[in-house]
Protein backbone atom coordinates (compact mmCIF):
# COMPACT_ATOMS: atom_id res chain seq x y z
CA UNK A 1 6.80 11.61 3.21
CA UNK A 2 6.92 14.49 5.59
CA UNK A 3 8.30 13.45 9.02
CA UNK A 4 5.26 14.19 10.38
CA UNK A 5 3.04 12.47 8.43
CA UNK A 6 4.37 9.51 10.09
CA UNK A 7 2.87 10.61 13.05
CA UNK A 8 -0.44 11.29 12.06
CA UNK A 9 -0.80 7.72 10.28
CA UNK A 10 0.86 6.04 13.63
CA UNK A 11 -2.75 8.38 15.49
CA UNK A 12 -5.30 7.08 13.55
CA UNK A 13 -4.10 3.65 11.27
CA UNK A 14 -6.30 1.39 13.33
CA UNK A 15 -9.51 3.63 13.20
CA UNK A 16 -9.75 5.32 9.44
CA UNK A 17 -11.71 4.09 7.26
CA UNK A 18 -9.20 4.34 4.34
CA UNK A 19 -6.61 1.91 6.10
CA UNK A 20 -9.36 -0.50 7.77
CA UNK A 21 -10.64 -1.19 4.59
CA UNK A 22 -7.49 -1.46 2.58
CA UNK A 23 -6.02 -3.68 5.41
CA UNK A 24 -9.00 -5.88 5.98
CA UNK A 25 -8.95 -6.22 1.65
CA UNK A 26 -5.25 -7.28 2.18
CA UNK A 27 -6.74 -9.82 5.01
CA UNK A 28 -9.29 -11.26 2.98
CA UNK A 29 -6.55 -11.85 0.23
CA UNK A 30 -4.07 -13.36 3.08
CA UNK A 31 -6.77 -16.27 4.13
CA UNK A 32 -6.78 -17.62 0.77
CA UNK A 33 -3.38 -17.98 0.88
CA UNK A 34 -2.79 -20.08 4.56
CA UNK A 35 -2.02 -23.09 4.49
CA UNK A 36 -1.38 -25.33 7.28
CA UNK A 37 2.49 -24.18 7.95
CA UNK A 38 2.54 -20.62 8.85
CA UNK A 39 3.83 -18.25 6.13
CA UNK A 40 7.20 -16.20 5.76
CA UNK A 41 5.36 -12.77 5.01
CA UNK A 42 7.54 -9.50 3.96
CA UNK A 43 5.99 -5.52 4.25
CA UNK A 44 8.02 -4.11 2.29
CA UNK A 45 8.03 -0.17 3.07
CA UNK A 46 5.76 -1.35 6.15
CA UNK A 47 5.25 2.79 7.81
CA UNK A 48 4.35 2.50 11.23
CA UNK A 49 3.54 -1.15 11.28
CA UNK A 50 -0.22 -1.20 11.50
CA UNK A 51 -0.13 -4.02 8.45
CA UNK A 52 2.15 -5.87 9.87
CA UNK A 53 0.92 -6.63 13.13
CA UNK A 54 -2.58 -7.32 11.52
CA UNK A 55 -0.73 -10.14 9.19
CA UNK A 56 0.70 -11.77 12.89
CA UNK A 57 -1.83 -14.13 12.85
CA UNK A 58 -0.54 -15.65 9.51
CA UNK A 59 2.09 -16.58 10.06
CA UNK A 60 6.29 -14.98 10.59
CA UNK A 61 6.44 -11.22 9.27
CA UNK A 62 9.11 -9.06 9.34
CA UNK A 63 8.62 -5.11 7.83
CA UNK A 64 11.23 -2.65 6.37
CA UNK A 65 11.14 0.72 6.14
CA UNK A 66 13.94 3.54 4.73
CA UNK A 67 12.33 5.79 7.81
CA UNK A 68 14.08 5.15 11.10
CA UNK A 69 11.11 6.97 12.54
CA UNK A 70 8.22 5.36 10.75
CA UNK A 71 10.17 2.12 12.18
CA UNK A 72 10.24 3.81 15.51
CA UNK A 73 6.50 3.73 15.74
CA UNK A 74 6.23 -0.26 14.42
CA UNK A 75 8.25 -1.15 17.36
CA UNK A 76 5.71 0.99 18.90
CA UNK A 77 3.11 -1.47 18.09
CA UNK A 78 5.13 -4.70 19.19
CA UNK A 79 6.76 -5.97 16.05
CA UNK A 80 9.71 -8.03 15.73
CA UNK A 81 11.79 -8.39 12.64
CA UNK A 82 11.57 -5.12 11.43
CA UNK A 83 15.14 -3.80 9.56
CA UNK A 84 15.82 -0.53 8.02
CA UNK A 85 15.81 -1.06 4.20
CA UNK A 86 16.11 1.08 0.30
CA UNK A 87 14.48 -0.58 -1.66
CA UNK A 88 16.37 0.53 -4.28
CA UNK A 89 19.29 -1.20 -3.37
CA UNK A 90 18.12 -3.56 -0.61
CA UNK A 91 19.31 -7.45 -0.65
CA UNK A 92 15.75 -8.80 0.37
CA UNK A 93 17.62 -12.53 -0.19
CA UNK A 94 16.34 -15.59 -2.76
CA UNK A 95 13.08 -17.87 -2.83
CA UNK A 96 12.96 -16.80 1.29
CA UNK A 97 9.28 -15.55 1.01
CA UNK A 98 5.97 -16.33 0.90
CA UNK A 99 3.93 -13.29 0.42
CA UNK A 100 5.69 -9.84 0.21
CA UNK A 101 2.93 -6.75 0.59
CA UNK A 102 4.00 -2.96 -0.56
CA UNK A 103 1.16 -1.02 0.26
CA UNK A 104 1.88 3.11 -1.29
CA UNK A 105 5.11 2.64 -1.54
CA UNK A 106 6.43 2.06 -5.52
CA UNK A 107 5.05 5.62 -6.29
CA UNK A 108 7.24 7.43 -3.85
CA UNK A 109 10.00 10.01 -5.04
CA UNK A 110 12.77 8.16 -3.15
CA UNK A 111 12.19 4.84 -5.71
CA UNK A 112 14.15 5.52 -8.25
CA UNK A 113 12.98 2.23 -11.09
CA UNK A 114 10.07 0.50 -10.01
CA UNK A 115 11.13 -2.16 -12.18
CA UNK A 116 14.47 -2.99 -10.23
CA UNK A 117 12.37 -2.89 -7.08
CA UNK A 118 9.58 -5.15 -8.49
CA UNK A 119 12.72 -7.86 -9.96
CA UNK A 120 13.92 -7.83 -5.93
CA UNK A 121 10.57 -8.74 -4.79
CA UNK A 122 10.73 -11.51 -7.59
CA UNK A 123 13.70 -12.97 -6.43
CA UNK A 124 12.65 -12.62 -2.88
CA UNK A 125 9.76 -14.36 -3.40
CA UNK A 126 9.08 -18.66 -3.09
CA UNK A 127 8.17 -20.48 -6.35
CA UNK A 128 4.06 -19.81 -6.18
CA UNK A 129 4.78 -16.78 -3.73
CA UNK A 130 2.42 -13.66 -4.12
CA UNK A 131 2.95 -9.97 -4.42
CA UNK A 132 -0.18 -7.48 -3.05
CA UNK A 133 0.49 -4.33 -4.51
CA UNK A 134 -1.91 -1.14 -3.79
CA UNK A 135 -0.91 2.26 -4.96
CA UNK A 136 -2.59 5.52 -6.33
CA UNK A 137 -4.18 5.83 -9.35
CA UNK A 138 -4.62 8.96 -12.21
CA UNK A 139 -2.46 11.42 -12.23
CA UNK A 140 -5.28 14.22 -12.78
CA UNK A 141 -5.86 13.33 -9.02
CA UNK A 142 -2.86 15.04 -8.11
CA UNK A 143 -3.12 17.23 -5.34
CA UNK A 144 -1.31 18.68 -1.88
CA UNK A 145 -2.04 15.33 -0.62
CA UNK A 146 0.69 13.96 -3.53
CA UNK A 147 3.44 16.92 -2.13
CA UNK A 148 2.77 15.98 1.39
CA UNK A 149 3.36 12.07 1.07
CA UNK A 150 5.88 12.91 -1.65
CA UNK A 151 4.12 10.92 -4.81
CA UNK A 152 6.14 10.08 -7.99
CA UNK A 153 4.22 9.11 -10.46
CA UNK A 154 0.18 7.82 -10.56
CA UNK A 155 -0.49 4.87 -12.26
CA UNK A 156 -3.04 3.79 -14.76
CA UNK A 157 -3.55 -0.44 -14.60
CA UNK A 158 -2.17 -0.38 -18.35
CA UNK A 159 0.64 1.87 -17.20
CA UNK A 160 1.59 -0.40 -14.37
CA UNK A 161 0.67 -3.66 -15.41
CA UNK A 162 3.69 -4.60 -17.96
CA UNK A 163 5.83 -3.52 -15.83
CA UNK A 164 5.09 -6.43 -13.65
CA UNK A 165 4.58 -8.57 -15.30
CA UNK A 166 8.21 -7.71 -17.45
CA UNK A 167 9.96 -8.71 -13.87
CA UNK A 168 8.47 -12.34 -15.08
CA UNK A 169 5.40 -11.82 -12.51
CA UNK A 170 1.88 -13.69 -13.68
CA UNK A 171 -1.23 -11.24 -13.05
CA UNK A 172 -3.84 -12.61 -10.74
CA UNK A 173 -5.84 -10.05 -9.87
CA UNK A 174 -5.63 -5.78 -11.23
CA UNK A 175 -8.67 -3.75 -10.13
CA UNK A 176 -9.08 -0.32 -9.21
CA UNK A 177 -10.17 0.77 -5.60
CA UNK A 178 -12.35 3.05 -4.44
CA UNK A 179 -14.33 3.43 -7.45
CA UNK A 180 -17.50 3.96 -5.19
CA UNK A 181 -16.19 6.84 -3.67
CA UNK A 182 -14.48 7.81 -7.02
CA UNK A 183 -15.85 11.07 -8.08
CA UNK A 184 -16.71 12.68 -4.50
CA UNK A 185 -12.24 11.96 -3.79
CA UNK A 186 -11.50 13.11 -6.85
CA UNK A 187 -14.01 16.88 -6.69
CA UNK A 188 -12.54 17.39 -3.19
CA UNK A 189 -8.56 16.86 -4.04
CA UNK A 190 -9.65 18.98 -7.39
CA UNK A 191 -10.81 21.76 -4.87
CA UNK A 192 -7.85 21.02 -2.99
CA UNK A 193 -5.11 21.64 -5.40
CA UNK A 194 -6.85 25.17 -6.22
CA UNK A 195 -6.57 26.54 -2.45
CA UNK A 196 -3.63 28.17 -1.86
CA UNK A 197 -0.91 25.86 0.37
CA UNK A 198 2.54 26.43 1.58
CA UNK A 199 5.24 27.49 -0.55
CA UNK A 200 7.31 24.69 1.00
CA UNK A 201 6.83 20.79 0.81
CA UNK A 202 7.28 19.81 4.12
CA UNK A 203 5.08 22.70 5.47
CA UNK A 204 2.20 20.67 3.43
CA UNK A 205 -0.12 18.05 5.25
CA UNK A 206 -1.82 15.39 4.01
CA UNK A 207 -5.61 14.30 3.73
CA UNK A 208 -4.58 11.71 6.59
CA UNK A 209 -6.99 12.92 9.86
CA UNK A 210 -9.71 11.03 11.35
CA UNK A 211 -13.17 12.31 9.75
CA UNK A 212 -16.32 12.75 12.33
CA UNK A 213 -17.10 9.33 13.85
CA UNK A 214 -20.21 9.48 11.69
CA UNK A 215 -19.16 9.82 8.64
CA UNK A 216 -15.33 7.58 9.62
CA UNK A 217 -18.16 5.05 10.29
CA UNK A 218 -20.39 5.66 6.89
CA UNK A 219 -17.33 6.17 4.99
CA UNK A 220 -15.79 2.55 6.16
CA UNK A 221 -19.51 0.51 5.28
CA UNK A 222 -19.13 1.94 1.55
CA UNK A 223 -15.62 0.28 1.28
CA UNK A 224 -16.87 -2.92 2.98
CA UNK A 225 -19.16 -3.23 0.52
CA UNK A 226 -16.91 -2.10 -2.34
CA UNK A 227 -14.34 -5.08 -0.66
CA UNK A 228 -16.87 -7.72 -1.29
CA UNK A 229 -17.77 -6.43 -4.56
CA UNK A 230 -14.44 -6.89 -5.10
CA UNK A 231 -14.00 -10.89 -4.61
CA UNK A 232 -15.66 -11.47 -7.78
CA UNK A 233 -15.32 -8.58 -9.75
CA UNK A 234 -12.66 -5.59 -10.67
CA UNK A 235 -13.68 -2.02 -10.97
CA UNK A 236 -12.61 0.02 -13.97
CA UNK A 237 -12.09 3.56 -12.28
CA UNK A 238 -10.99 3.97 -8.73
CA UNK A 239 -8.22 6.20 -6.93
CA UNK A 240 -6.11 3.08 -6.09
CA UNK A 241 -4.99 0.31 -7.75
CA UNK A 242 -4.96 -3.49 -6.01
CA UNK A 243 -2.45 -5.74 -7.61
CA UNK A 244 -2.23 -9.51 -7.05
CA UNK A 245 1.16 -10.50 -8.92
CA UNK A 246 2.64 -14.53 -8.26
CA UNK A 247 5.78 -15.61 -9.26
CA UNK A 248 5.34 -18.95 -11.21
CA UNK A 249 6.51 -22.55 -9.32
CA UNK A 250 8.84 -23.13 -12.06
């Protein structure tokens, strides 16, 4: 993404709605995986470390990132065991993992073959380990937001799904997010990507700034209740997609 984008996540991570609810989604997903030994968790393309010190309490995590500067701010926030990684050609090791998370980070223009990414995760992972996947979702939600973070490709769950599952992952769990908030996100980044912007991609920003505390606040109960909506059930529309993937015992 633009340099510095990395900044304005590092500002407000712990206070936007978007990531609280995506990272307290993850949580929710991480307590019915604990056990009674702590677990060997990976963030893999872990930004400036928000996630990762959130998953602390779960057990040993370490985080990579390609961006010496988004790993700057992690170490920012605390974190050991953070390394600087490609995924496309990192040696993440073999069965040394528990759960690995990559949260917006398969659609990025630096991975070059999801697929060879997702088989490195697979052999990274324990027998019975899990993969939480979220990325964005329907490409006719492009918009300046896409050039500033430097998206890809969108996914579709049918797009995405056999790819997974072709590194020899079993699905748990494929819903859409934010299908609450679906078509208000999807008329503003429409509006969006009709205003004029920079000529240049780096001059671009983001939608990542902290709204009004009002409406960060209003904003942030929709999700919670979209978040326990989704324990039981999976949306069929939603600018996101959650994955639950887990590499079989044997």
């Amino acid at each position: 993404m633009n340099q510095r984008e990395y900044k304005r996540m590092f500002g407000v991570e712990d206070r936007h709605w978007w990531y609280v609810g995506l990272h307290e989604l993850i949580l929710e997903t991480f307590a019915g995986e604990k056990g009674e030994a702590p677990l060997a968790i990976l963030d893999a393309g872990c930004g400036t470390g928000r996630l990762c010190q959130l998953l602390q309490r779960f057990g040993t995590v370490e985080g990579c990132d390609a961006s010496p500067q988004a790993l700057s701010f992690s170490r920012l926030r605390g974190i050991d065991g953070l390394f600087q990684a490609d995924l496309n050609e990192a040696d993440l090791g073999t069965n040394r993992y528990d759960v690995i998370t990559s949260i917006d980070v398969l659609y990025h223009k630096a991975i070059k073959d999801e697929g060879e990414v997702l088989a490195r995760f697979f052999r990274a992972l324990k027998p019975g380990g899990l993969l939480i996947l979220n990325l964005v979702a329907f490409e006719f939600l492009r918009s300046t937001h896409d050039i500033a973070v430097h998206t890809r490709k969108r996914y579709t769950r049918d797009s995405l799904l056999p790819i997974i599952a072709g590194q020899g992952f079993a699905i748990e769990r494929a819903t859409y997010r934010l299908g609450f908030l679906f078509i208000p996100i999807a008329i503003y980044r429409l509006i969006k990507k009709l205003l004029p912007h920079p000529p240049q991609a780096e001059e671009v920003d983001s939608d990542v700034s902290l709204p009004p505390a009002a409406v960060n606040a209003m904003l942030l109960q929709f999700v919670r209740a979209e978040n326990r909506f989704l324990c039981s059930c999976s949306l069929p529309f939603g600018t996101s997609l959650y994955i639950l993937a887990r590499k079989p015992k044997s």
